[in-house]
N, C-alpha and C. Protein backbone atom coordinates (compact mmCIF):
# COMPACT_ATOMS: atom_id res chain seq x y z
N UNK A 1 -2.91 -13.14 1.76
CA UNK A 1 -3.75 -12.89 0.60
C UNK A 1 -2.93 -12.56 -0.64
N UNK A 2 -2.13 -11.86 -0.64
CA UNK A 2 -0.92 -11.92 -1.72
C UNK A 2 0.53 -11.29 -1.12
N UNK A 3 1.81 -11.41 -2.00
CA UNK A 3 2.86 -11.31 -1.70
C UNK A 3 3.43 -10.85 -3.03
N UNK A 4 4.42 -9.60 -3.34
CA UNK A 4 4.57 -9.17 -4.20
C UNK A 4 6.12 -9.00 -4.09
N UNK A 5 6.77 -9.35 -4.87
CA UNK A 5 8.49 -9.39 -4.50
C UNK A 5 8.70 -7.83 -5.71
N UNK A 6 7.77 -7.72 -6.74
CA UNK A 6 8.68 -6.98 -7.97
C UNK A 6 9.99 -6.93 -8.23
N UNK A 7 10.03 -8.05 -8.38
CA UNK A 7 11.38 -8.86 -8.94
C UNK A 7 11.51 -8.86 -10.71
N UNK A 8 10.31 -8.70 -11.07
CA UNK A 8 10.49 -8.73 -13.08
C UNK A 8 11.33 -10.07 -13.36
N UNK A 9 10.68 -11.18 -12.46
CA UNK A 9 11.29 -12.35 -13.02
C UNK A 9 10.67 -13.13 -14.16
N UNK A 10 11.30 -12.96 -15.61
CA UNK A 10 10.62 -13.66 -16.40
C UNK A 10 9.98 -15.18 -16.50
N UNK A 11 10.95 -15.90 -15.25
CA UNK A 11 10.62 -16.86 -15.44
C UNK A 11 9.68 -17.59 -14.71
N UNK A 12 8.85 -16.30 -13.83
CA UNK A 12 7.39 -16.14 -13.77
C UNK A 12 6.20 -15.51 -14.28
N UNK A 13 6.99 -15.40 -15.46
CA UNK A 13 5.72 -14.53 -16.48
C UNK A 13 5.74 -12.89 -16.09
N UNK A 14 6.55 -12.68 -15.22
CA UNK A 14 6.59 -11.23 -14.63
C UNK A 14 7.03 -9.94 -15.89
N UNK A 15 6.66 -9.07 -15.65
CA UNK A 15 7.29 -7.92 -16.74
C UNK A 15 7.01 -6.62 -16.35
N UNK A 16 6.94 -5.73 -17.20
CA UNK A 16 6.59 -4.61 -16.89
C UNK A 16 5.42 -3.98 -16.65
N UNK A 17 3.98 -5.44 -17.19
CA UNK A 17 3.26 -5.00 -16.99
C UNK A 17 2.14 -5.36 -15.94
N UNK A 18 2.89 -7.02 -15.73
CA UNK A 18 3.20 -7.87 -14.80
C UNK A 18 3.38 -8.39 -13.17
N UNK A 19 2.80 -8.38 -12.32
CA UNK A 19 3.90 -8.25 -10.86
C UNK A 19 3.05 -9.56 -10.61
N UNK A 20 3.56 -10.90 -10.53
CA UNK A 20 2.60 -11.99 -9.80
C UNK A 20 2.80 -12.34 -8.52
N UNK A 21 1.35 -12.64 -7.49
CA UNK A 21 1.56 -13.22 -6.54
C UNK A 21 2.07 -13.95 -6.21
N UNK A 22 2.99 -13.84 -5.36
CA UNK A 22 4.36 -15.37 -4.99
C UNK A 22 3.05 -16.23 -3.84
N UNK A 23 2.54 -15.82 -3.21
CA UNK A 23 1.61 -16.31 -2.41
C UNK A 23 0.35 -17.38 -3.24
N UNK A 24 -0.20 -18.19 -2.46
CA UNK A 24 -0.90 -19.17 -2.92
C UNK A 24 -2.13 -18.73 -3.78
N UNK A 25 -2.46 -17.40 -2.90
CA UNK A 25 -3.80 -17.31 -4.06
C UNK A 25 -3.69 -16.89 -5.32
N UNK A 26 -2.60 -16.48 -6.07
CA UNK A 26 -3.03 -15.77 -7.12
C UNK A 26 -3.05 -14.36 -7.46
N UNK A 27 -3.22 -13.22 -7.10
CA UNK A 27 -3.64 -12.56 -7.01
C UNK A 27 -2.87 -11.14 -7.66
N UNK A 28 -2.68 -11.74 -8.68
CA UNK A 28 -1.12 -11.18 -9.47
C UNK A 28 -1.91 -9.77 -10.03
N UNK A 29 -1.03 -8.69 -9.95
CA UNK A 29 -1.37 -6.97 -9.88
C UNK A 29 -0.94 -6.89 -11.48
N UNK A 30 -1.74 -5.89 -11.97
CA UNK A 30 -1.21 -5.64 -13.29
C UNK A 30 -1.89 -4.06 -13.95
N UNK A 31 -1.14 -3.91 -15.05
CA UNK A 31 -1.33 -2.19 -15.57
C UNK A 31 -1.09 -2.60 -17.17
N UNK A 32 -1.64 -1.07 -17.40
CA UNK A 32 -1.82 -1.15 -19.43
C UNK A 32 -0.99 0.29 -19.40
N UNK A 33 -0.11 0.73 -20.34
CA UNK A 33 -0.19 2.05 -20.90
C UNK A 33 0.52 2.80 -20.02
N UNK A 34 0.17 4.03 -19.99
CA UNK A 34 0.85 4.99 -19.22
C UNK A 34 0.13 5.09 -17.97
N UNK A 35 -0.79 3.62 -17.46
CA UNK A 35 -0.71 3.97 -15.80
C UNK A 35 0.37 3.21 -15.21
N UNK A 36 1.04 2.47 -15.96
CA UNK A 36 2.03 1.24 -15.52
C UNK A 36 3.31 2.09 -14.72
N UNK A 37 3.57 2.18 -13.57
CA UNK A 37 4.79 2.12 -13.45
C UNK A 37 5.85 1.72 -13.57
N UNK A 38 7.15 2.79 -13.78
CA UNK A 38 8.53 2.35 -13.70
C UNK A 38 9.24 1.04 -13.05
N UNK A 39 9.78 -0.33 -13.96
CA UNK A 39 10.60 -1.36 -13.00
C UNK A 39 11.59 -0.44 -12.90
N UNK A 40 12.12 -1.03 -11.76
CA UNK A 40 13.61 -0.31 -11.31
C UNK A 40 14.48 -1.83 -10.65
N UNK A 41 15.62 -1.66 -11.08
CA UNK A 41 16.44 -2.82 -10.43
C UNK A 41 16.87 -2.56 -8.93
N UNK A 42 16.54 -1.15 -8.48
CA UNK A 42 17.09 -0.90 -7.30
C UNK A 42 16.04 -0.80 -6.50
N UNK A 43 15.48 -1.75 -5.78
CA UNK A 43 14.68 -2.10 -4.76
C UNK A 43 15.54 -2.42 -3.41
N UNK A 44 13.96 -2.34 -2.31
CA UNK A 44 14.67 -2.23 -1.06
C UNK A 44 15.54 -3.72 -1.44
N UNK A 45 14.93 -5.12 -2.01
CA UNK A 45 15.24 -6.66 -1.95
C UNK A 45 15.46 -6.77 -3.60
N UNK A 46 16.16 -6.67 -4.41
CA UNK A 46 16.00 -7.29 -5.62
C UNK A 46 15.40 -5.75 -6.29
N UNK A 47 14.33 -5.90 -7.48
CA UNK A 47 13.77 -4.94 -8.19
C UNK A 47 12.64 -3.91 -7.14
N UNK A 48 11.43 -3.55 -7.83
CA UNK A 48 10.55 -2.56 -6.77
C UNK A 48 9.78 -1.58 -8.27
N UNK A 49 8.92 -1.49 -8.19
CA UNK A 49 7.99 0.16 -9.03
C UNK A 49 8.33 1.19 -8.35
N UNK A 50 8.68 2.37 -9.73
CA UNK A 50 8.76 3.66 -8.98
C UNK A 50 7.46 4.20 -9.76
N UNK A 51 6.66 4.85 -9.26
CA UNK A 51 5.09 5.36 -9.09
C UNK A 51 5.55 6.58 -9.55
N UNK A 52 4.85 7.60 -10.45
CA UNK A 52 4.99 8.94 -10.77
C UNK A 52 4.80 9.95 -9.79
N UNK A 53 3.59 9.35 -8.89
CA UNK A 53 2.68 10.24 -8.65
C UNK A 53 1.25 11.00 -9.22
N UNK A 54 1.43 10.45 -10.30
CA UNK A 54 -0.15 11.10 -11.04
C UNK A 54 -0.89 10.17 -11.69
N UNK A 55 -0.46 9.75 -12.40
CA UNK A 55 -1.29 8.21 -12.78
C UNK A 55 -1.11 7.12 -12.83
N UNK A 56 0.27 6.44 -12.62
CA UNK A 56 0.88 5.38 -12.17
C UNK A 56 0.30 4.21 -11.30
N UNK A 57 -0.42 3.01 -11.12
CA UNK A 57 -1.03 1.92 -10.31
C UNK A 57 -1.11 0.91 -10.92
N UNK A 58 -0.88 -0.24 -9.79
CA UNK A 58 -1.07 -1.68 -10.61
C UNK A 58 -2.69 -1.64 -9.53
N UNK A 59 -3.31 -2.78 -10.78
CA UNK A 59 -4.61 -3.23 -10.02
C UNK A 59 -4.43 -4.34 -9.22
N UNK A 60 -5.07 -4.61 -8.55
CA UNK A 60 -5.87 -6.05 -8.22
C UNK A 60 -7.12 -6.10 -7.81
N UNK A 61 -7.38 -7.52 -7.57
CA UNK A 61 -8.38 -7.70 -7.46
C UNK A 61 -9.21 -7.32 -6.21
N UNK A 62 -10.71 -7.52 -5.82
CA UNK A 62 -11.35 -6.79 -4.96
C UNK A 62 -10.38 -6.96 -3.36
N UNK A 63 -10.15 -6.34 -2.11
CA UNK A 63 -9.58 -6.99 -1.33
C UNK A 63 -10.10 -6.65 0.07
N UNK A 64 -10.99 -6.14 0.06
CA UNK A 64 -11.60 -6.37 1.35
C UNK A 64 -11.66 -7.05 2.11
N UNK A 65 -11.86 -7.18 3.65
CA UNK A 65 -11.04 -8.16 4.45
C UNK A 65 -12.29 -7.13 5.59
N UNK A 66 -12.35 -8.20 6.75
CA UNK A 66 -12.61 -7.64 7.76
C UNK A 66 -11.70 -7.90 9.02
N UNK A 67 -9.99 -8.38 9.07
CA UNK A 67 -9.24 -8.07 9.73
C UNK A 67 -7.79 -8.57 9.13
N UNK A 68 -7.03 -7.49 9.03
CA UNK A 68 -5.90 -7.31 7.58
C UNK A 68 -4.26 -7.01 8.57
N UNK A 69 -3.26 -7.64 7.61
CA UNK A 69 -2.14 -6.68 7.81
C UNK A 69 -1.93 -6.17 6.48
N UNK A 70 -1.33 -4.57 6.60
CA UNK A 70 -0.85 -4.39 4.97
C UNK A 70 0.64 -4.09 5.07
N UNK A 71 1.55 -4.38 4.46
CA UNK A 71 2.94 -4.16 4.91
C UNK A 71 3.81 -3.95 3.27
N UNK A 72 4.58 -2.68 3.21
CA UNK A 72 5.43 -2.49 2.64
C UNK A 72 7.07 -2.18 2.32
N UNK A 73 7.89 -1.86 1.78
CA UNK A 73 9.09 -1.24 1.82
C UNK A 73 8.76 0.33 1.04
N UNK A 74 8.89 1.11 1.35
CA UNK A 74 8.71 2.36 0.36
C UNK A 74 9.50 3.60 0.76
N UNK A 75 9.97 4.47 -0.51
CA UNK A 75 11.02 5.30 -0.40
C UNK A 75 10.23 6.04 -1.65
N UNK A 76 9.94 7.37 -0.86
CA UNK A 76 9.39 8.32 -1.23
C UNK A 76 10.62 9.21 -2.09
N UNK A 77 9.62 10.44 -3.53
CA UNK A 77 10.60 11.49 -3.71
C UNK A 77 10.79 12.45 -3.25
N UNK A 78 10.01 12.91 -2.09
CA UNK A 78 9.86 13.90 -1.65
C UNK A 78 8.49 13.50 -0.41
N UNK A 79 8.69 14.79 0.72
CA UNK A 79 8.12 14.62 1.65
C UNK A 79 7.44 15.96 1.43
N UNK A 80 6.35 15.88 2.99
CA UNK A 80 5.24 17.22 2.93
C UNK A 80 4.77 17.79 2.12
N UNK A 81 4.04 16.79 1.01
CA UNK A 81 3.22 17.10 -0.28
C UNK A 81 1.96 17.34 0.12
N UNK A 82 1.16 18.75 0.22
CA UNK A 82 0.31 19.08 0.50
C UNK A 82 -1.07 18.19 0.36
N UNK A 83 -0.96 17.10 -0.30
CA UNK A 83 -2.55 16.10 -0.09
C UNK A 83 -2.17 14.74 0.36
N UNK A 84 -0.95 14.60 0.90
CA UNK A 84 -0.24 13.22 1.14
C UNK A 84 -0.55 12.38 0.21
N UNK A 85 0.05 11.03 0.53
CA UNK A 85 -0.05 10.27 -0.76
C UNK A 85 -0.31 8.63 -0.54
N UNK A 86 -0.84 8.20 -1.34
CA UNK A 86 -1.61 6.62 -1.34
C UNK A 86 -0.27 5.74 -1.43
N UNK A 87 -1.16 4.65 -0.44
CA UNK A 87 0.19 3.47 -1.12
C UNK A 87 -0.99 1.98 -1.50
N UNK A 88 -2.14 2.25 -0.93
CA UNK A 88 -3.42 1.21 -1.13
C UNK A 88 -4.62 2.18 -1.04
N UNK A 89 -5.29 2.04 -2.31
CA UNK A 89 -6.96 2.09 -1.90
C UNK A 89 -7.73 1.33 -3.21
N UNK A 90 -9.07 1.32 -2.40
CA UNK A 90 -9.93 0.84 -3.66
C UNK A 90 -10.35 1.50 -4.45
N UNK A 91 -11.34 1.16 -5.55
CA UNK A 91 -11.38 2.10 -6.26
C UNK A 91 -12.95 2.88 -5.69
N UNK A 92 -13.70 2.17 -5.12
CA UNK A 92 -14.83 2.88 -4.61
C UNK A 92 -15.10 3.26 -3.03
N UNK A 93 -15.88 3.79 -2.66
CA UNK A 93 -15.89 4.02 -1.43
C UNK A 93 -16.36 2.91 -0.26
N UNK A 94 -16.02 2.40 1.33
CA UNK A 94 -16.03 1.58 1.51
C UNK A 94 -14.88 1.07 2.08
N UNK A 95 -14.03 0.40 1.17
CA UNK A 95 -12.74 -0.14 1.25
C UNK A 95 -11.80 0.34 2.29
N UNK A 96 -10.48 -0.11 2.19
CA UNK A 96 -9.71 0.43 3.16
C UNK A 96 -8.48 0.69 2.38
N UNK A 97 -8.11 1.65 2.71
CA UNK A 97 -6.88 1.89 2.00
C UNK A 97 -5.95 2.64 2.89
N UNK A 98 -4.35 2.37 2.72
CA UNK A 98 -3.21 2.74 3.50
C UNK A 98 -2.85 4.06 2.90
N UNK A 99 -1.84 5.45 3.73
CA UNK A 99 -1.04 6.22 3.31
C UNK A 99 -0.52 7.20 3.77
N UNK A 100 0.10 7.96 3.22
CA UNK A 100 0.61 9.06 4.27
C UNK A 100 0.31 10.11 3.94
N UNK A 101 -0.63 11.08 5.04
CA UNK A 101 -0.72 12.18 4.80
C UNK A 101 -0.06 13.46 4.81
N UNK A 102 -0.75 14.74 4.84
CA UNK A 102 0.35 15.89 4.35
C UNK A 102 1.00 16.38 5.56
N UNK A 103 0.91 15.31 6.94
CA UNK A 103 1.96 15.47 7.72
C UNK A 103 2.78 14.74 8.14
N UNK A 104 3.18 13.38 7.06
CA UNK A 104 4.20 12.80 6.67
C UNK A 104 3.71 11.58 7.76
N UNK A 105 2.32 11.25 8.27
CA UNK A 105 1.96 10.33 9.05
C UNK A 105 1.52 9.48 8.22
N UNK A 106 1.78 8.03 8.43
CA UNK A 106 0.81 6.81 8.05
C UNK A 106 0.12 6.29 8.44
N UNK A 107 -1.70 6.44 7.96
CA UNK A 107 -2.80 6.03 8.19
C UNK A 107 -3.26 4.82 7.61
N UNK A 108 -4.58 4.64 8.06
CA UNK A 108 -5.68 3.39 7.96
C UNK A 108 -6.87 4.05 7.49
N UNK A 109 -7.27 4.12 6.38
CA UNK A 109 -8.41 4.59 5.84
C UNK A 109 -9.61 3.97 5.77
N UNK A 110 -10.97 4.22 6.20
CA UNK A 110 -12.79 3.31 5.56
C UNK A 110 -12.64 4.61 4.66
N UNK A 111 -12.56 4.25 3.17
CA UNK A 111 -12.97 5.30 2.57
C UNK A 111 -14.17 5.56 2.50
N UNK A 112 -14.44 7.16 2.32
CA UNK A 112 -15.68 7.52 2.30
C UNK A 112 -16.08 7.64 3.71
N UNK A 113 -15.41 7.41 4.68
CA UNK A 113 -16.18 7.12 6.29
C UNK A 113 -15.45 7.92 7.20
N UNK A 114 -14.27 7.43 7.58
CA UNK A 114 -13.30 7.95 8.49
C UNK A 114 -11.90 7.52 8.59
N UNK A 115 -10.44 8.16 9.32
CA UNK A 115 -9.58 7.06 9.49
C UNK A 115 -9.26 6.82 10.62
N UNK A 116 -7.98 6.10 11.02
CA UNK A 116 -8.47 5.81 12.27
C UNK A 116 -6.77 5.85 12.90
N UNK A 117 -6.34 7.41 13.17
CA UNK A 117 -5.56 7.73 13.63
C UNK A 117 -4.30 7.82 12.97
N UNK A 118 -3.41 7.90 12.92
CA UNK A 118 -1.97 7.30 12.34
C UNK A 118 -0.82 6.91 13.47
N UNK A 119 0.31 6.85 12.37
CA UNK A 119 1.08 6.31 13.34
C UNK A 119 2.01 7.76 14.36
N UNK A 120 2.80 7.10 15.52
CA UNK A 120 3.60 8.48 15.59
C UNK A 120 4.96 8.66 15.42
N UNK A 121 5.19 8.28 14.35
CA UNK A 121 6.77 7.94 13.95
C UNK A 121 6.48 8.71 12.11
N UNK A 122 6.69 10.07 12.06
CA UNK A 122 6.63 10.72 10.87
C UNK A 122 8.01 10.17 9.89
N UNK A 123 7.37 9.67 8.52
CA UNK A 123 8.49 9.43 7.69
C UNK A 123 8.40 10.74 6.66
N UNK A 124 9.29 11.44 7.07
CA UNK A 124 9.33 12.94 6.31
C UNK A 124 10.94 13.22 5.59
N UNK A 125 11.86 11.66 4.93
CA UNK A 125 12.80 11.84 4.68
C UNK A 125 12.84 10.74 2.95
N UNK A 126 13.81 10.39 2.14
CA UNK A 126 14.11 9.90 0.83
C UNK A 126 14.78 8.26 0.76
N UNK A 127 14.29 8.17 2.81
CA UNK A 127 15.01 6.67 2.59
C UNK A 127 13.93 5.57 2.79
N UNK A 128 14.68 4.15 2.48
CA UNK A 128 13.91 3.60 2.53
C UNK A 128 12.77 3.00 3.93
N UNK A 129 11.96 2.75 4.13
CA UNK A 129 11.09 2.79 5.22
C UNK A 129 10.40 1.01 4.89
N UNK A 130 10.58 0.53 5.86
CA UNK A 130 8.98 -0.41 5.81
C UNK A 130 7.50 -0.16 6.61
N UNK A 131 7.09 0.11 6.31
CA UNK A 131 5.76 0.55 6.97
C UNK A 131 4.76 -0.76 6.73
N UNK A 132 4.03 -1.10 8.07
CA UNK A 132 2.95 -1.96 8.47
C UNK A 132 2.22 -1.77 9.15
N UNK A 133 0.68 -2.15 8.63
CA UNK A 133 -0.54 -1.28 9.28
C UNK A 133 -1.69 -2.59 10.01
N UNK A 134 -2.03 -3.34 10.95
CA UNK A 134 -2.73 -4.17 11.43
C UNK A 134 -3.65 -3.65 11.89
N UNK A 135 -4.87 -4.57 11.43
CA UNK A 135 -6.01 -4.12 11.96
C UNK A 135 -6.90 -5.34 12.18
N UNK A 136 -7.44 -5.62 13.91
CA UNK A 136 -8.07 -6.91 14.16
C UNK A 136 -9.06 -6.70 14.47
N UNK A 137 -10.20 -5.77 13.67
CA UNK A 137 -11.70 -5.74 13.86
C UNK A 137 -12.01 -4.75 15.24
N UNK A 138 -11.05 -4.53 15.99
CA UNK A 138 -11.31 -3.00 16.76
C UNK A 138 -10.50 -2.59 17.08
N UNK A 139 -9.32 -2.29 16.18
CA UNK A 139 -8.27 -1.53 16.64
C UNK A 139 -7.25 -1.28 15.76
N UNK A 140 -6.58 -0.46 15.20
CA UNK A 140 -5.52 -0.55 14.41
C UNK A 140 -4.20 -0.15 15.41
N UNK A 141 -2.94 -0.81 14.49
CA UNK A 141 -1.81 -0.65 15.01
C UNK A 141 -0.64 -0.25 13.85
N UNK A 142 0.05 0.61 14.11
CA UNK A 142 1.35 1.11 13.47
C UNK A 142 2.37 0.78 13.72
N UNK A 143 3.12 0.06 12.57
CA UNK A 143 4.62 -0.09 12.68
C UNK A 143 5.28 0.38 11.70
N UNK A 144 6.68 1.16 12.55
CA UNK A 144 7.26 1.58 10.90
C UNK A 144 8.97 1.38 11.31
N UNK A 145 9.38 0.56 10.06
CA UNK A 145 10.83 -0.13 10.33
C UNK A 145 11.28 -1.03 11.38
N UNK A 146 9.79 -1.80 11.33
CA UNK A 146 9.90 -2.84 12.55
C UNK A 146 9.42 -2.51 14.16
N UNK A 147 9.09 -1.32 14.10
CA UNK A 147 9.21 -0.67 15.56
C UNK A 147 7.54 -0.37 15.59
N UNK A 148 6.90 -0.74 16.78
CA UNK A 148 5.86 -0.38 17.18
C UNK A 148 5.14 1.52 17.06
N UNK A 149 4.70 1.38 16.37
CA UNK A 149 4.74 3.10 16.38
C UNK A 149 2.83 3.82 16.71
N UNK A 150 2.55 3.39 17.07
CA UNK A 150 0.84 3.61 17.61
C UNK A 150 -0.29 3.40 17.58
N UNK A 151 -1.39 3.35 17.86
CA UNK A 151 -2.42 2.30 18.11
C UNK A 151 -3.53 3.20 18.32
N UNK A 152 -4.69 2.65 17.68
CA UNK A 152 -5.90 3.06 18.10
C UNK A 152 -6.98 2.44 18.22
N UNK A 153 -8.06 2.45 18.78
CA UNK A 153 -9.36 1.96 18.44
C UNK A 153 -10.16 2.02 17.48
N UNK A 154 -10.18 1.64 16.85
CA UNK A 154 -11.13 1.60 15.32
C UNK A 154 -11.88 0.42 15.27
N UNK A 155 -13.08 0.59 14.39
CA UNK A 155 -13.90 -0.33 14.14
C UNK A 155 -14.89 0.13 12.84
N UNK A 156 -14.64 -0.99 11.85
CA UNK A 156 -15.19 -0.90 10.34
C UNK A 156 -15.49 -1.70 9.41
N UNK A 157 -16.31 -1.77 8.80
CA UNK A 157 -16.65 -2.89 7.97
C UNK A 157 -16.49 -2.62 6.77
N UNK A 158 -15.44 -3.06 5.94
CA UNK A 158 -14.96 -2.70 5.02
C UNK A 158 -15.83 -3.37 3.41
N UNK A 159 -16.54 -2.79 3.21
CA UNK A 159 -16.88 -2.69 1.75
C UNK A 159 -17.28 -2.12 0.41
N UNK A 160 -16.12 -2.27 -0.34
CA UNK A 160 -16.39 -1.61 -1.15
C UNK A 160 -17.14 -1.89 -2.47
N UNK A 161 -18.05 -3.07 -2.20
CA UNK A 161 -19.04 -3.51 -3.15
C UNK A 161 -18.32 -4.31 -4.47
N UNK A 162 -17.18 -4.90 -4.17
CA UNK A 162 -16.30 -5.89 -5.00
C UNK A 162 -15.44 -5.11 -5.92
N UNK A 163 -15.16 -4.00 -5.76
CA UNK A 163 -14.37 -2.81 -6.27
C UNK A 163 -12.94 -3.69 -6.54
N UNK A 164 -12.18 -2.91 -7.17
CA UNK A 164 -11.13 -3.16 -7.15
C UNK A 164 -9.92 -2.49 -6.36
N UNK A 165 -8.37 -3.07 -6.24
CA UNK A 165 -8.04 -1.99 -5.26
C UNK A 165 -6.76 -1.62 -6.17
N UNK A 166 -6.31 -0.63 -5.49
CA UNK A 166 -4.72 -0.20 -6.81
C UNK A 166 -3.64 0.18 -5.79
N UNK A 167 -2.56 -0.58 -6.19
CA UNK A 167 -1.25 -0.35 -5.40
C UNK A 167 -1.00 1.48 -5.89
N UNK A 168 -0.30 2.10 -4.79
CA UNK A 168 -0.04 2.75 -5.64
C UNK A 168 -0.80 4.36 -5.50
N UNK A 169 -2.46 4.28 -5.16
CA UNK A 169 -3.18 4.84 -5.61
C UNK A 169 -4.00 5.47 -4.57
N UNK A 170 -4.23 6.67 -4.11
CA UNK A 170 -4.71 7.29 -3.25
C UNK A 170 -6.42 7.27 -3.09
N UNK A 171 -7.08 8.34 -2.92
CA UNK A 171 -8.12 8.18 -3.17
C UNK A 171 -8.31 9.09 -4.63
N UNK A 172 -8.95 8.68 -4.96
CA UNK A 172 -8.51 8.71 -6.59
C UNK A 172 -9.46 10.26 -6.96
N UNK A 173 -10.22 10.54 -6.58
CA UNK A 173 -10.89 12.16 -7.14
C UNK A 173 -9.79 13.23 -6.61
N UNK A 174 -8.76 12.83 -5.56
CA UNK A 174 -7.97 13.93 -4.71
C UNK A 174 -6.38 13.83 -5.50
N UNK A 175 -6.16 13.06 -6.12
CA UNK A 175 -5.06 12.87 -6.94
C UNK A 175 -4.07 12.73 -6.23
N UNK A 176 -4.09 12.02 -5.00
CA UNK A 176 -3.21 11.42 -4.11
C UNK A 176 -2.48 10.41 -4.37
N UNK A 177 -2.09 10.04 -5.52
CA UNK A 177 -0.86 8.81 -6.03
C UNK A 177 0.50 8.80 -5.48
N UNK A 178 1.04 7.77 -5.18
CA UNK A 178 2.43 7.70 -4.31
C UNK A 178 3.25 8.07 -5.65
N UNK A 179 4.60 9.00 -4.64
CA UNK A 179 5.45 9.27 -5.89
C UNK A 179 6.87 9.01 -4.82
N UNK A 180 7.11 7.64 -5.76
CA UNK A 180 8.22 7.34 -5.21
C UNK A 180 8.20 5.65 -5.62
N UNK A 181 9.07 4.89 -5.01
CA UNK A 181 8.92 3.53 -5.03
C UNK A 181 8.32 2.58 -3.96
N UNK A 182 7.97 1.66 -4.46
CA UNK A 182 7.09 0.48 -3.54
C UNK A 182 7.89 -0.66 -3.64
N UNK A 183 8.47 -1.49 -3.24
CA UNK A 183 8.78 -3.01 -3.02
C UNK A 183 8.18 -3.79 -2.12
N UNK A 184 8.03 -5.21 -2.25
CA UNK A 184 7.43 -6.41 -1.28
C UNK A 184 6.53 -6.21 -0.39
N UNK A 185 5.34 -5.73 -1.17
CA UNK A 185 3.97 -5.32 -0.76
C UNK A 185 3.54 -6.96 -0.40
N UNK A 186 2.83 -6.57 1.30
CA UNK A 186 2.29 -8.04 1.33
C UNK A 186 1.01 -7.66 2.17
N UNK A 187 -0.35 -8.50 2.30
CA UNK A 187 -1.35 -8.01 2.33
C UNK A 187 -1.73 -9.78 3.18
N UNK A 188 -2.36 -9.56 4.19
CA UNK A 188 -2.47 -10.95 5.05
C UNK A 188 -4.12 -10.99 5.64
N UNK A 189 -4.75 -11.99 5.23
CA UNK A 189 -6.21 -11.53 6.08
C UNK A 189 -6.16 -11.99 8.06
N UNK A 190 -5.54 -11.62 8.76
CA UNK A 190 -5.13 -11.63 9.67
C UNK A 190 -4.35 -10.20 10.54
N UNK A 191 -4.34 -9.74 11.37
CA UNK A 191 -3.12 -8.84 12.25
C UNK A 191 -2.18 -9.63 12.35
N UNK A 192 -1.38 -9.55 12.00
CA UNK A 192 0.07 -9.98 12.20
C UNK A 192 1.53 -8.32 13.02
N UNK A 193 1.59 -8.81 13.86
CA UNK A 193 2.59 -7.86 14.76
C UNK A 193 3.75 -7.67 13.81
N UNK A 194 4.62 -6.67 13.27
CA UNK A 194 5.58 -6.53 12.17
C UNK A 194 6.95 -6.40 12.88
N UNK A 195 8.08 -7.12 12.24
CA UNK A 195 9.50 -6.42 12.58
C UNK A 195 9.99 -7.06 11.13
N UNK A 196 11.44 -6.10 10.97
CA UNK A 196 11.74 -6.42 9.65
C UNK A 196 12.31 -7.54 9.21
């Protein structure tokens, strides 16, 4: 569904305010003003956004799915932040959104509903991590740095009424914004099993 290198390659129209889908659909993320995050040349692959933490998100478009992989590179500034922190949600309730909470676990969110376990491989350190979250209509699965990291039963119908979703962005009344960097966010309407 999309593929995000944050590379700031101009000679895809890319910029600062910019990040386009390398993937077929389209689905190119973008920001105005002071929610835009930091380019940085030092990404896990090439460039990457570093996120403030407080108001920092690129949008896209609605992305609901009823069986997803979401997969990133991300390197946090800090760990055991008392409301953990977003790396996907939508903007309304419904949706599904990825992140880590304030015990340094990475979840699968129905916002507004429930989540559905995390993983058991705590990233509670300043390096870089890839984290990938699959989910095939009754079950989610955790991987983090390629490695199988835990599984549950879940089952959800994800909608958030054509909402939009924000890299980046927690659930948004709790002020849960990732603070740190994101690179080669990729988002698949399928489970796909992860290694790096």
């Amino acid at each position: 569904m999309l593929m995000y290198n944050f590379d700031n390659v101009s000679a895809l129209g890319e910029s600062d305010t910019l990040a386009r889908d390398v993937s077929i659909y389209g689905n190119d993320a973008t920001c105005s003003g002071s929610y835009c995050p930091a380019w940085t040349p030092d990404g896990k692959y090439g460039g990457a956004f570093q996120f403030n933490g407080a108001n920092n998100v690129l949008s896209i478009d609605n992305m609901d799915l009823s069986t997803l992989t979401f997969s990133a590179w991300i390197k946090r500034n800090s760990a055991n932040l008392p409301l953990g922190e977003g790396l996907i949600h939508p903007n309304e309730c419904g949706g599904w959104g990825v992140g880590i909470n304030a015990d340094n676990v990475v979840y699968l969110d129905w916002l507004c509903n429930f989540g559905a376990g995390g993983a058991s491989v705590f990233i509670d350190d300043t390096d870089w991590h890839h984290v990938a979250v699959t989910y095939d209509g009754t079950g989610v699965a955790y991987y983090i740095d390629g490695i199988a990291s835990g599984s549950s039963a879940f089952s959800a119908s994800f909608d958030s009424g054509g909402a939009g979703y924000h890299v980046g962005q927690g659930w948004p009344p709790n002020g849960q914004n990732f603070n740190g960097a994101i690179d080669e966010v990729r988002i698949f309407n399928a489970p796909f099993p992860q290694r790096r």
